[in-house]
PDB file of N, CA and C in Angstrom:
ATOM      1  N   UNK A   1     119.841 144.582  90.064  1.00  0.00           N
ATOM      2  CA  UNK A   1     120.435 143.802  91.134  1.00  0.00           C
ATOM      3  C   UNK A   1     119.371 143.153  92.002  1.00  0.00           C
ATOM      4  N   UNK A   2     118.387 143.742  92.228  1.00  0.00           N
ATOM      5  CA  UNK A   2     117.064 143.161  93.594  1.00  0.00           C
ATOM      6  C   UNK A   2     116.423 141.983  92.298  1.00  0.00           C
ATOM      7  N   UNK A   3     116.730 142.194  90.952  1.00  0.00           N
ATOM      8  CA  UNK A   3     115.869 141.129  90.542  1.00  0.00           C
ATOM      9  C   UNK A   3     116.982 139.863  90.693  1.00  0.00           C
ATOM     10  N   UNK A   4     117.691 139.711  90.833  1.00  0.00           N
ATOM     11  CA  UNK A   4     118.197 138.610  90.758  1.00  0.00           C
ATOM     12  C   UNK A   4     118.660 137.520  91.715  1.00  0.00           C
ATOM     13  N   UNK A   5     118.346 136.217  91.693  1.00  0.00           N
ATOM     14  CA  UNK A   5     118.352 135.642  92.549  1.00  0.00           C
ATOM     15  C   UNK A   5     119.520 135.143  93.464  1.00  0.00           C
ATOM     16  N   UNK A   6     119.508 135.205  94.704  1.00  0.00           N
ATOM     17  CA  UNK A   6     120.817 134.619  95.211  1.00  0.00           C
ATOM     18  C   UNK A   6     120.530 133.308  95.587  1.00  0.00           C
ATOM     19  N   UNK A   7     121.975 132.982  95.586  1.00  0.00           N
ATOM     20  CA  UNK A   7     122.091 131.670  96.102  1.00  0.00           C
ATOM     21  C   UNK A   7     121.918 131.521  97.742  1.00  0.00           C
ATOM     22  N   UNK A   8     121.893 129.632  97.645  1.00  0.00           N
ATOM     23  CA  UNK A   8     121.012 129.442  99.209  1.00  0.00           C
ATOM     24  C   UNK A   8     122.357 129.558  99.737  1.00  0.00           C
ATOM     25  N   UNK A   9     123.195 129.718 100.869  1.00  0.00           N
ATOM     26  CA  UNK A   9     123.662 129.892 101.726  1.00  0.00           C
ATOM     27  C   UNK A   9     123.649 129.333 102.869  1.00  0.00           C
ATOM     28  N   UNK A  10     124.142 127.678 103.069  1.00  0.00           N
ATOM     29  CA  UNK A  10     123.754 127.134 104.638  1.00  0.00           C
ATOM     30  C   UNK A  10     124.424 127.503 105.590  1.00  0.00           C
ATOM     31  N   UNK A  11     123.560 127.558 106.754  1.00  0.00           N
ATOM     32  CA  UNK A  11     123.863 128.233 107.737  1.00  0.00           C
ATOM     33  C   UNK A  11     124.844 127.364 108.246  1.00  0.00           C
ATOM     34  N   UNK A  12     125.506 127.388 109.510  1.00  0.00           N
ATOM     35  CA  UNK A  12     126.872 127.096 110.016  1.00  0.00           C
ATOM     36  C   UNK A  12     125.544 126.341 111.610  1.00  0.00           C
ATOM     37  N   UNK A  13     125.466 124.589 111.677  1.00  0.00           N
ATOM     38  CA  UNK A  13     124.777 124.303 112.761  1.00  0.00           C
ATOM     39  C   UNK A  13     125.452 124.713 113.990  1.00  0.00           C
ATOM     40  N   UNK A  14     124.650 125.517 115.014  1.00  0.00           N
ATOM     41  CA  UNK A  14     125.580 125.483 116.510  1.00  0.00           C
ATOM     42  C   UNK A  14     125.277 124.460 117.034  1.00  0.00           C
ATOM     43  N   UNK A  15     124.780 122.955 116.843  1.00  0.00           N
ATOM     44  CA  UNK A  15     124.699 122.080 117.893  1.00  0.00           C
ATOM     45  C   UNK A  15     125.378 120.758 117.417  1.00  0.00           C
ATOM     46  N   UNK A  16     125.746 120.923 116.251  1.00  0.00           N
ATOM     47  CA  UNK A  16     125.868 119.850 115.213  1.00  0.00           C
ATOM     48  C   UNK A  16     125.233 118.618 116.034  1.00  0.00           C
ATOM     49  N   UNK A  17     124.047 118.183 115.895  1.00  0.00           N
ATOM     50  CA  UNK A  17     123.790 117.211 116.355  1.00  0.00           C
ATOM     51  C   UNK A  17     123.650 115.569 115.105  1.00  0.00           C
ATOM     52  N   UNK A  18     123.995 116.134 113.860  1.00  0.00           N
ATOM     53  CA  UNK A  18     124.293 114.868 113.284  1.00  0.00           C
ATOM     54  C   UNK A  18     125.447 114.684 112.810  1.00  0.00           C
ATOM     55  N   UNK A  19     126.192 115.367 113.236  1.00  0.00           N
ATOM     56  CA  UNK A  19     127.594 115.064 113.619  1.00  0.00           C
ATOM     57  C   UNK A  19     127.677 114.657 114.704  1.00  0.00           C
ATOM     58  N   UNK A  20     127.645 114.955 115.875  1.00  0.00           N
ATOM     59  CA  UNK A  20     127.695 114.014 116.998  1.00  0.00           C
ATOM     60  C   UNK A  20     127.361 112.786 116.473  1.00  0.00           C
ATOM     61  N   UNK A  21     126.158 112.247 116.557  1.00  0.00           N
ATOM     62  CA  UNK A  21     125.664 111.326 115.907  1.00  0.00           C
ATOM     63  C   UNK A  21     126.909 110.068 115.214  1.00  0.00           C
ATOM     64  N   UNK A  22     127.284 110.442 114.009  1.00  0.00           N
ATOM     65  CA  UNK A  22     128.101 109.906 113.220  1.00  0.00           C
ATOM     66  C   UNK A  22     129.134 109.309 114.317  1.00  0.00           C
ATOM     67  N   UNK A  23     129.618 110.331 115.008  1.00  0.00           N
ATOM     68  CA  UNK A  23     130.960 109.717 115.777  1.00  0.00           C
ATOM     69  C   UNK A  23     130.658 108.675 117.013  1.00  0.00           C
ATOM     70  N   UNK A  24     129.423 109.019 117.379  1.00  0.00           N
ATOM     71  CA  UNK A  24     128.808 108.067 118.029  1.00  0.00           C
ATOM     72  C   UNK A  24     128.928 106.807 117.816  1.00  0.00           C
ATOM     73  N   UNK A  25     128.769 106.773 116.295  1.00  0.00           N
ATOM     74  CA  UNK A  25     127.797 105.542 115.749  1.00  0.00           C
ATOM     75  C   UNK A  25     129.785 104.816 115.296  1.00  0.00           C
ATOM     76  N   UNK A  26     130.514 105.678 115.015  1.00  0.00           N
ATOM     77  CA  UNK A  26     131.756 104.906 114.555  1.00  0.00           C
ATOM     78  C   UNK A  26     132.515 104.715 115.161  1.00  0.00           C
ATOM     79  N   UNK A  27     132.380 105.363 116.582  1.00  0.00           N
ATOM     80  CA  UNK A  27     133.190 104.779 118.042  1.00  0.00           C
ATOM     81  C   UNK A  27     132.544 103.472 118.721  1.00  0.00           C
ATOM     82  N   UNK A  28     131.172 103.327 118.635  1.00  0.00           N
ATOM     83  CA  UNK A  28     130.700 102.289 118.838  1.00  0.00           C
ATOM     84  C   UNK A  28     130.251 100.949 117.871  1.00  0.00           C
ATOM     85  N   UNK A  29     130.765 101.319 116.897  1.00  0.00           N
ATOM     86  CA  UNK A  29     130.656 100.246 115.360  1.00  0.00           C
ATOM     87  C   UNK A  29     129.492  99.797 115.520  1.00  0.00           C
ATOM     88  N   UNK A  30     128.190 100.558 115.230  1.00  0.00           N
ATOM     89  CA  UNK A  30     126.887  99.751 115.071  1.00  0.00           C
ATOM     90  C   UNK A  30     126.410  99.346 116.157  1.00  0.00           C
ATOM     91  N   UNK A  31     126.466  99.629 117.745  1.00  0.00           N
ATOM     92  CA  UNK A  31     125.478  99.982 118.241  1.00  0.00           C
ATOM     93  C   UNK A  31     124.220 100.627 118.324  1.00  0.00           C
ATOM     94  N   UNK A  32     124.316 101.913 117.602  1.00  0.00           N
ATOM     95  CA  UNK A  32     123.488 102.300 117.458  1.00  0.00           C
ATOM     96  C   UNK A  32     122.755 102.994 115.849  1.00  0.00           C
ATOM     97  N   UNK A  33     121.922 103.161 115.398  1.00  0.00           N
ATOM     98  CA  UNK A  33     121.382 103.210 114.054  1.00  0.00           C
ATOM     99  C   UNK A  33     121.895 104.579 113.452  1.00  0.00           C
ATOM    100  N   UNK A  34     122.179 104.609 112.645  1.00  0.00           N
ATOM    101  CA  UNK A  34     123.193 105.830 111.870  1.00  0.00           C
ATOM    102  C   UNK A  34     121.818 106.626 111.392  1.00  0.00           C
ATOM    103  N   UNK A  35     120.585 106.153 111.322  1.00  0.00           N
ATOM    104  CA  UNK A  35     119.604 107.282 110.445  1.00  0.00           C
ATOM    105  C   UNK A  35     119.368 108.623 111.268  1.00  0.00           C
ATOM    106  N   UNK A  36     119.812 108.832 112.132  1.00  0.00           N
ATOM    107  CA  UNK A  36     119.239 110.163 112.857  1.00  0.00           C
ATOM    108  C   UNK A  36     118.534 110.368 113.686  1.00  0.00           C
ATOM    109  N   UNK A  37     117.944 109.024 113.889  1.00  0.00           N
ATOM    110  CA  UNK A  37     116.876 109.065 115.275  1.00  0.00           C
ATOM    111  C   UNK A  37     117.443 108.252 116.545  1.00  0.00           C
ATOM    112  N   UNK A  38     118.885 108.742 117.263  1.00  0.00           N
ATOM    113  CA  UNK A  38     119.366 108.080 117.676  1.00  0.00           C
ATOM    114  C   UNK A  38     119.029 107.959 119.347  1.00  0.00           C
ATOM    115  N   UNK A  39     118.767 109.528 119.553  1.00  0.00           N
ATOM    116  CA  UNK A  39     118.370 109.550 120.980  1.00  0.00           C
ATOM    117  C   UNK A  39     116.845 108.845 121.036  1.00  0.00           C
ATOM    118  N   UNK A  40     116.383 108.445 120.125  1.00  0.00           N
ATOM    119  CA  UNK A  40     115.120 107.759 120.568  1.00  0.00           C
ATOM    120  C   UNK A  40     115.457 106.289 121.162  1.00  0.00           C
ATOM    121  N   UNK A  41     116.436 105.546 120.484  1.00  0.00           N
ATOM    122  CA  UNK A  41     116.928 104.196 120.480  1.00  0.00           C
ATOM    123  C   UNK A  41     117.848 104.446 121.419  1.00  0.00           C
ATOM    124  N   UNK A  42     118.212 105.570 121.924  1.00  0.00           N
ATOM    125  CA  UNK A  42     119.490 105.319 122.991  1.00  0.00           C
ATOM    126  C   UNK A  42     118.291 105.503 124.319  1.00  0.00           C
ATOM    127  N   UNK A  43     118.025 106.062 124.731  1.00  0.00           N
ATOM    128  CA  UNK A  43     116.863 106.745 125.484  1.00  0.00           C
ATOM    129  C   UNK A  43     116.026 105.370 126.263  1.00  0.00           C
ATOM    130  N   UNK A  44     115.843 104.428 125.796  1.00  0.00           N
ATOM    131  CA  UNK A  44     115.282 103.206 125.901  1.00  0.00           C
ATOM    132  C   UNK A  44     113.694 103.543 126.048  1.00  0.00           C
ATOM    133  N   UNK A  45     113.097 104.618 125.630  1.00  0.00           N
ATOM    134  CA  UNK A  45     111.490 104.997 126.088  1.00  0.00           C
ATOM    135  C   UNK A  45     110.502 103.893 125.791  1.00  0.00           C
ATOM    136  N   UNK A  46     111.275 103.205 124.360  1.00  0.00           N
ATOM    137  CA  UNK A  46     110.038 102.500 124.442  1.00  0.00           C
ATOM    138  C   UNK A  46     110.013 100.606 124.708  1.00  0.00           C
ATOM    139  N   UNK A  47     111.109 100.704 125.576  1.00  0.00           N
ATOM    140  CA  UNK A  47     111.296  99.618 126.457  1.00  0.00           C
ATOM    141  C   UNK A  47     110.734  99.517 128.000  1.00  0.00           C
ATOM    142  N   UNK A  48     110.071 100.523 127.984  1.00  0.00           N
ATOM    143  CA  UNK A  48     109.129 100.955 129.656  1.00  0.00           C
ATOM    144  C   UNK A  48     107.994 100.587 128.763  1.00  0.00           C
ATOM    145  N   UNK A  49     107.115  99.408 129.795  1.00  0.00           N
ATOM    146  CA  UNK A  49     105.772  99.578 129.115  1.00  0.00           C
ATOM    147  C   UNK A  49     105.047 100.687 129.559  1.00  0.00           C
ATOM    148  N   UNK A  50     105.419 101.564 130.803  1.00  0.00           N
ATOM    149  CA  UNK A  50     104.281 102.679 131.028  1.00  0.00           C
ATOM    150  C   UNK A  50     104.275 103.496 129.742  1.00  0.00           C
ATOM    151  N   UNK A  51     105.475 103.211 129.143  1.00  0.00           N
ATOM    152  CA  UNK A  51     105.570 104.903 127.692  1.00  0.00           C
ATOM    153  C   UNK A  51     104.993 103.833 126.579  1.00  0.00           C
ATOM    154  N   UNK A  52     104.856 102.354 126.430  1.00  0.00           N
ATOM    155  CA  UNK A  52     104.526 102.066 125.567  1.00  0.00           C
ATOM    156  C   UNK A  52     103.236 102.147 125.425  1.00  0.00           C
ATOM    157  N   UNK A  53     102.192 101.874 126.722  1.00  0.00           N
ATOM    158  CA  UNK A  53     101.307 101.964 127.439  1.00  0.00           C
ATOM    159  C   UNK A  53     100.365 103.540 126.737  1.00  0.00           C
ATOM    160  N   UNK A  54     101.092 104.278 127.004  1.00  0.00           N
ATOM    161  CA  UNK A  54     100.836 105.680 126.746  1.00  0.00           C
ATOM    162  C   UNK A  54     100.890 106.134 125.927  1.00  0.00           C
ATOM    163  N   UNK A  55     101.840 105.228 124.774  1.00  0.00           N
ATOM    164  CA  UNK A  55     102.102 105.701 123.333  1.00  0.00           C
ATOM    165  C   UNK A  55     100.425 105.331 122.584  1.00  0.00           C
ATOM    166  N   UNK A  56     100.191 103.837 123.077  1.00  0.00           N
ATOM    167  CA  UNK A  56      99.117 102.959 122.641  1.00  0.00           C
ATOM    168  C   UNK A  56      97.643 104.061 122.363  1.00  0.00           C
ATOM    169  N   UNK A  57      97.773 103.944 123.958  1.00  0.00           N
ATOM    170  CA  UNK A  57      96.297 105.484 124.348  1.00  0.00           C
ATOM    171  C   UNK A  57      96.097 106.227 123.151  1.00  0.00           C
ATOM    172  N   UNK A  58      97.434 106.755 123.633  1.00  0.00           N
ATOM    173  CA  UNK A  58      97.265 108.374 122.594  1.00  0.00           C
ATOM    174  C   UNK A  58      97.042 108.104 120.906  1.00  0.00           C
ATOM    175  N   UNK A  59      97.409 107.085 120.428  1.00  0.00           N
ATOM    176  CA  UNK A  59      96.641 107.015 119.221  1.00  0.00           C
ATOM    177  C   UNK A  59      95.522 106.105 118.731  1.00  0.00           C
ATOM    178  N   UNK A  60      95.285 105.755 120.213  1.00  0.00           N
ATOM    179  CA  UNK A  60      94.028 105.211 119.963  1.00  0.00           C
ATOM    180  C   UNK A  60      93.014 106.890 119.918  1.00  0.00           C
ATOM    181  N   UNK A  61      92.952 107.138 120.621  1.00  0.00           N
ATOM    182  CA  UNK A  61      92.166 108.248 121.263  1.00  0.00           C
ATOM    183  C   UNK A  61      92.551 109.282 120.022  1.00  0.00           C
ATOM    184  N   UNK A  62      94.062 109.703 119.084  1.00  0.00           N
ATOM    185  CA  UNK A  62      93.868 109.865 117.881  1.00  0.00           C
ATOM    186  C   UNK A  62      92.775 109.575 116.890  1.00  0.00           C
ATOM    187  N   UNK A  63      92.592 108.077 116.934  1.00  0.00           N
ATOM    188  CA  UNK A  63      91.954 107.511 115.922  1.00  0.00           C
ATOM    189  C   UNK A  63      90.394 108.048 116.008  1.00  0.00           C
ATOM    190  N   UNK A  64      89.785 108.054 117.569  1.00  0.00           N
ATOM    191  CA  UNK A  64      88.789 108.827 117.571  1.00  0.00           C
ATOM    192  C   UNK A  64      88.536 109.744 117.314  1.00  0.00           C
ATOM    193  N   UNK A  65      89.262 111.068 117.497  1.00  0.00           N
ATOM    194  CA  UNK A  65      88.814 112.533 117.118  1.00  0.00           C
ATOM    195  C   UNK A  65      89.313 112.294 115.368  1.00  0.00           C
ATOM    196  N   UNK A  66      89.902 111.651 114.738  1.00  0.00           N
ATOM    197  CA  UNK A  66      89.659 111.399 113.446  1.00  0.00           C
ATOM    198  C   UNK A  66      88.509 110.677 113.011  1.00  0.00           C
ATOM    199  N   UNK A  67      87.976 109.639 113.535  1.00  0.00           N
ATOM    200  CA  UNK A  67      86.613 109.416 113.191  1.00  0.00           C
ATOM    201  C   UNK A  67      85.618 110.309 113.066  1.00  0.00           C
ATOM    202  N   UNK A  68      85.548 110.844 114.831  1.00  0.00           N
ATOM    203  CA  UNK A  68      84.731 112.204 114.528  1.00  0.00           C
ATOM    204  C   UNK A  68      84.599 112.784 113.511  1.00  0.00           C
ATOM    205  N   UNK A  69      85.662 113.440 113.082  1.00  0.00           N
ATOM    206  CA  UNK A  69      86.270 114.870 112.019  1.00  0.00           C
ATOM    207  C   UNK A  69      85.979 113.535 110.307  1.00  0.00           C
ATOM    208  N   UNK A  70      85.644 112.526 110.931  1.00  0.00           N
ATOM    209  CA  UNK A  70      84.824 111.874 108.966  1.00  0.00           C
ATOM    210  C   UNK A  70      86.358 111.285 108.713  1.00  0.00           C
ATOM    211  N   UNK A  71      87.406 111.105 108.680  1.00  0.00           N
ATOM    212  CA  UNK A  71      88.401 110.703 108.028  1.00  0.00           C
ATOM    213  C   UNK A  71      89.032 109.217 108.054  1.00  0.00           C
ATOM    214  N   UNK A  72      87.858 108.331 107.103  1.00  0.00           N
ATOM    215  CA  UNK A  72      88.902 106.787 107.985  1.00  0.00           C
ATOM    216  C   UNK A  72      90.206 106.689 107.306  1.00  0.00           C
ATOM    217  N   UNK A  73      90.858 106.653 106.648  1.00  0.00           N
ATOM    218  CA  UNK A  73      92.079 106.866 105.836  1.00  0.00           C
ATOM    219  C   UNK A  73      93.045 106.993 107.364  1.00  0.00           C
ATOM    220  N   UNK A  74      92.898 108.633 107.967  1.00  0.00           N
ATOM    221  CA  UNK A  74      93.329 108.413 109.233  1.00  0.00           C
ATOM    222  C   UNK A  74      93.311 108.108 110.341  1.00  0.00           C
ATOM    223  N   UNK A  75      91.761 107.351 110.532  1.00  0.00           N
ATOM    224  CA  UNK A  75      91.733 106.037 111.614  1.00  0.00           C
ATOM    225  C   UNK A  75      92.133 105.175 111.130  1.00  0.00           C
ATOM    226  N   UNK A  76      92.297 104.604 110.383  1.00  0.00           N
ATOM    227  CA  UNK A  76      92.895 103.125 109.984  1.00  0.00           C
ATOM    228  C   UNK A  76      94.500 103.552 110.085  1.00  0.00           C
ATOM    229  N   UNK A  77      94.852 104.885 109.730  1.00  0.00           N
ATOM    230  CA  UNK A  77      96.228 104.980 110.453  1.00  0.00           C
ATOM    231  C   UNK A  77      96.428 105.000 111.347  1.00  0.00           C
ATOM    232  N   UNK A  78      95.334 105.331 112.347  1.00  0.00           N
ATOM    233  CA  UNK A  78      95.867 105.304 114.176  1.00  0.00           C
ATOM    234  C   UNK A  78      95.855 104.102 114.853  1.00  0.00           C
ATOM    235  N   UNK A  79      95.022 103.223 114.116  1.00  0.00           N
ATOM    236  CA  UNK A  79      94.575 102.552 115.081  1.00  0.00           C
ATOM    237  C   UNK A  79      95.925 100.909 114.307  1.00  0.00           C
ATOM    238  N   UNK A  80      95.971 101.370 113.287  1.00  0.00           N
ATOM    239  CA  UNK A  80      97.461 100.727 112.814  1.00  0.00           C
ATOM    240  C   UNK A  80      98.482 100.656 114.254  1.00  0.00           C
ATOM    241  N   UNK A  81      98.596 102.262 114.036  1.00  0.00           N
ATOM    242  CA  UNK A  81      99.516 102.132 115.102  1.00  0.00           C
ATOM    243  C   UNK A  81      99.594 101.959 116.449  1.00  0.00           C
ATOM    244  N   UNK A  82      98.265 101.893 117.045  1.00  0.00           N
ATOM    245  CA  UNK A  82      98.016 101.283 118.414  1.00  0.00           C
ATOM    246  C   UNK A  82      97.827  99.741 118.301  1.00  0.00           C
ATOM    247  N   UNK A  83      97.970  99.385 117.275  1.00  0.00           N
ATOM    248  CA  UNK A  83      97.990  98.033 116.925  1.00  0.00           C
ATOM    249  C   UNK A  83      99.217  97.687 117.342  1.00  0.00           C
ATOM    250  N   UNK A  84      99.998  98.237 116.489  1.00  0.00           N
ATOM    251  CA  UNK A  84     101.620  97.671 116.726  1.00  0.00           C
ATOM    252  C   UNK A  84     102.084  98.752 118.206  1.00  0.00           C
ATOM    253  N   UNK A  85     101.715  99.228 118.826  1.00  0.00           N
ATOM    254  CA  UNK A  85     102.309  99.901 120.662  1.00  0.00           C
ATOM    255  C   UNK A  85     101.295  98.591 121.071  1.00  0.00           C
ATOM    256  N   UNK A  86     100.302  97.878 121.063  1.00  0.00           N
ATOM    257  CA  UNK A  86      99.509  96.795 121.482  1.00  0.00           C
ATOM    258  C   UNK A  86     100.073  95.411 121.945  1.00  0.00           C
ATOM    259  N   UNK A  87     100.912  95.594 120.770  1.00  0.00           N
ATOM    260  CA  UNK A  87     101.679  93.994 120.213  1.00  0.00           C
ATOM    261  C   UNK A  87     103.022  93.906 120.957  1.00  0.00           C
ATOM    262  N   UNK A  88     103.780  95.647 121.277  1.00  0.00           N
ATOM    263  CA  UNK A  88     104.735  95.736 122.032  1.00  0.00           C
ATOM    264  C   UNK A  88     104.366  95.826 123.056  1.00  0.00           C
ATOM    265  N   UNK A  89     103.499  95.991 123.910  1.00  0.00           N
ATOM    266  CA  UNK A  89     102.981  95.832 124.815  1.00  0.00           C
ATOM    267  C   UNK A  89     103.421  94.600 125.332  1.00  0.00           C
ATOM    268  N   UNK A  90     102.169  93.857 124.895  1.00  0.00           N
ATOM    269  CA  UNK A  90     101.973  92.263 125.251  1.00  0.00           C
ATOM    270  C   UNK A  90     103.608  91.526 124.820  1.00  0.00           C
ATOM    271  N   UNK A  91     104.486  92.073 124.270  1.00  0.00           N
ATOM    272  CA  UNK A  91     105.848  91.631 124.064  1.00  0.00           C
ATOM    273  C   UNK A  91     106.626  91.814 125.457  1.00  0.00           C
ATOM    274  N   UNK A  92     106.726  93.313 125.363  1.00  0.00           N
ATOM    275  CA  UNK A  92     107.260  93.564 127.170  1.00  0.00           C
ATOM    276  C   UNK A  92     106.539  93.125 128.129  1.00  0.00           C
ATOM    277  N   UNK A  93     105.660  92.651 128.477  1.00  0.00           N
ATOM    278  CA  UNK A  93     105.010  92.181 129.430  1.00  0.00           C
ATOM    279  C   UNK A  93     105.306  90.883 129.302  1.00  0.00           C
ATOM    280  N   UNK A  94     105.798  90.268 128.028  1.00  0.00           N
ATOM    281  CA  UNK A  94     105.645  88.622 128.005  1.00  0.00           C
ATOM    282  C   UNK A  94     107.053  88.541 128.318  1.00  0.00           C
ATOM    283  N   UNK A  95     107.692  89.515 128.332  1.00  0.00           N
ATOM    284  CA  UNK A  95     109.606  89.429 128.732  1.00  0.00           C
ATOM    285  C   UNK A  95     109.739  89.571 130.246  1.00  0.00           C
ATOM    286  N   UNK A  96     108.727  90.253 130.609  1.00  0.00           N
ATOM    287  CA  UNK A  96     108.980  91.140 132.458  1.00  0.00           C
ATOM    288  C   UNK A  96     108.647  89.622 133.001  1.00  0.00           C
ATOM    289  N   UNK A  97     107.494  89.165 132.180  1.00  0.00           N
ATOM    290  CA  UNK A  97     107.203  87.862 132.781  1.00  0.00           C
ATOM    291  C   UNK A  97     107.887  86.680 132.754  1.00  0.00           C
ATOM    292  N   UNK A  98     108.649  86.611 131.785  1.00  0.00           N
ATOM    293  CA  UNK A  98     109.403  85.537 131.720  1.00  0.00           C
ATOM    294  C   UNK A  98     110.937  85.570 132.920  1.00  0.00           C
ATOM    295  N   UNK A  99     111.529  87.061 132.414  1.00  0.00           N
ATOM    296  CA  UNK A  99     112.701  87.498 133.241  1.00  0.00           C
ATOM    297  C   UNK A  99     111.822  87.493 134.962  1.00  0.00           C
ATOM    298  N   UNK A 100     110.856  87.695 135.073  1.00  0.00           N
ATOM    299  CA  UNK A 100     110.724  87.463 136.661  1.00  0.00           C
ATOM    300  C   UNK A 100     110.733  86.401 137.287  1.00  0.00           C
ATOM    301  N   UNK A 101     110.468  85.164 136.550  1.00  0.00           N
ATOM    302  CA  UNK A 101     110.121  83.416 136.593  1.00  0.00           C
ATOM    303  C   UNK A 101     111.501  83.619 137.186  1.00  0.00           C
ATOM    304  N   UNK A 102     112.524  84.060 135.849  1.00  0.00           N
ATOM    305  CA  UNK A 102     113.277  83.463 136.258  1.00  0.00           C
ATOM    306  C   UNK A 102     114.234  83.677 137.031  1.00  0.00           C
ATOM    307  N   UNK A 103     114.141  85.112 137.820  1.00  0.00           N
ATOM    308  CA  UNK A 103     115.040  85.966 138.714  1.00  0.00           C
ATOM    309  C   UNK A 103     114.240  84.966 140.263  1.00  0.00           C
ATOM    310  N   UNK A 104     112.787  84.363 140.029  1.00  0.00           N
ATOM    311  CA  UNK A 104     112.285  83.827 141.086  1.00  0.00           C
ATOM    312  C   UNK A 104     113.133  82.622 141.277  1.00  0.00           C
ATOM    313  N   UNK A 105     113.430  81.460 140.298  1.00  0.00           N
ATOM    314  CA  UNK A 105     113.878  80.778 140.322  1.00  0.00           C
ATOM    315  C   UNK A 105     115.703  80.674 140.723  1.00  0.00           C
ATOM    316  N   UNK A 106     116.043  81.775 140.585  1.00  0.00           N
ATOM    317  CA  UNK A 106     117.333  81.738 141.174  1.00  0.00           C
ATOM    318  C   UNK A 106     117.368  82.223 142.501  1.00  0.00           C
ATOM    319  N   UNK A 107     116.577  82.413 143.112  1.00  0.00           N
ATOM    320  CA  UNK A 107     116.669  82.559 144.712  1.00  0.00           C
ATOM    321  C   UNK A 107     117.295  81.288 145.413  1.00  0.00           C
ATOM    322  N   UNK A 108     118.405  81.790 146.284  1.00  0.00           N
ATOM    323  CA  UNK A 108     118.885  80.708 147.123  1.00  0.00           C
ATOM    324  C   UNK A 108     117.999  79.925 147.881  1.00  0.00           C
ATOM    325  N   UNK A 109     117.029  80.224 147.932  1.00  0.00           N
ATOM    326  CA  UNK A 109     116.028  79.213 148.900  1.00  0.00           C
ATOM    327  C   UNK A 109     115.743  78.333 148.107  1.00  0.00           C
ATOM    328  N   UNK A 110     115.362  78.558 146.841  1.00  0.00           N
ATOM    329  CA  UNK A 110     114.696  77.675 145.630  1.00  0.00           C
ATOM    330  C   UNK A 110     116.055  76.849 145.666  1.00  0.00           C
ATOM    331  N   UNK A 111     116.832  77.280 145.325  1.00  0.00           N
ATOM    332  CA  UNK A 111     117.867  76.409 144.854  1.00  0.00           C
ATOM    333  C   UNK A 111     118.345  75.637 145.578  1.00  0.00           C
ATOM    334  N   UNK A 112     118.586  76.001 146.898  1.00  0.00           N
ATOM    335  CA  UNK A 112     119.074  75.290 148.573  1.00  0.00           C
ATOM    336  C   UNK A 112     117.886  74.089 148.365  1.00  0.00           C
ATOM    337  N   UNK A 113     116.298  74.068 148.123  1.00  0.00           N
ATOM    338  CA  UNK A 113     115.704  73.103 148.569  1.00  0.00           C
ATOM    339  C   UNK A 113     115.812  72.140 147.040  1.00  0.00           C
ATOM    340  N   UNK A 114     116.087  72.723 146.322  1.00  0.00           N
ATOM    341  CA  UNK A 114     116.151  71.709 144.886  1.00  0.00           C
ATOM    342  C   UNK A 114     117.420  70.808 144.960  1.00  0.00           C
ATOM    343  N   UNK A 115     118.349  71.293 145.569  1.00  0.00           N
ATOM    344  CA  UNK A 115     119.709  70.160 146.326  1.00  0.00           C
ATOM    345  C   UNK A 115     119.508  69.286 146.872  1.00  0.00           C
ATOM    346  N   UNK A 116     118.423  69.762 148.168  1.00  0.00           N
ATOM    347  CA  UNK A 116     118.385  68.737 149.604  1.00  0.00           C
ATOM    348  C   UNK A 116     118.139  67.518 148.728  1.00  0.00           C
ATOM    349  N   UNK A 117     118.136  66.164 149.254  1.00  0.00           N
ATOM    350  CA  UNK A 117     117.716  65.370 149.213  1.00  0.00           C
ATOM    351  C   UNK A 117     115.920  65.463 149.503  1.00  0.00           C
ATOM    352  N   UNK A 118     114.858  64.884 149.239  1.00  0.00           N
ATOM    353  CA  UNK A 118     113.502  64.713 149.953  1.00  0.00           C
ATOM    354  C   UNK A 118     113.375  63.378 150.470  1.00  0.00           C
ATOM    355  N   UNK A 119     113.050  63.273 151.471  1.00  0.00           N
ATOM    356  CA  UNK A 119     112.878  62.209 152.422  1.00  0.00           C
ATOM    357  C   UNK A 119     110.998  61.858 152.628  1.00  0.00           C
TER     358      UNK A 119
END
């Protein structure tokens, strides 16, 4: 009997969290991405440039203690990816900048003097 193998047996989840998930995703028809990483995309973290900011750092500063330790295989992976937190960067910043133009431009003063007549 001890030699023989049993079968796997899945456990019963207490949080079901990809079930939640699912019902999420079919009460809201494709709002949000069905693969499982949902609280990342709901969460908005990496729509703050301070977390994008911080994401950037940290694998830059990855990429170094992998240089150190001899491995470019995994600097050229870090620094990949501070490439692209880089690019989102300069994306959110080119949006904060644009959306501020134009939250400036709708000020009633702006707009009150773009009416008047100029004399």
């Amino acid at each position: 009997m001890n030699n023989r193998r049993r079968n796997f047996r899945q456990r019963p989840q207490k949080n079901s969290f990809r079930r939640r998930g699912s019902s999420i995703n079919s009460n809201n028809s494709g709002s949000f991405n069905s693969n499982g990483n949902m609280n990342f995309n709901r969460n908005g973290s990496m729509s703050n440039p301070h977390n994008v900011e911080k994401t950037m750092i940290k694998f830059q500063q990855l990429a170094k203690d992998a240089q150190s330790n001899g491995d470019p295989v995994l600097v050229e992976n870090y620094l990949q990816h501070a490439d692209h937190y880089s690019r989102r960067l300069a994306e959110l910043n080119e949006r904060n900048k644009v959306s501020s133009n134009n939250n400036k431009s709708d000020s009633p003063i702006e707009n009150l003097s773009k009416e008047l007549p100029k004399t």
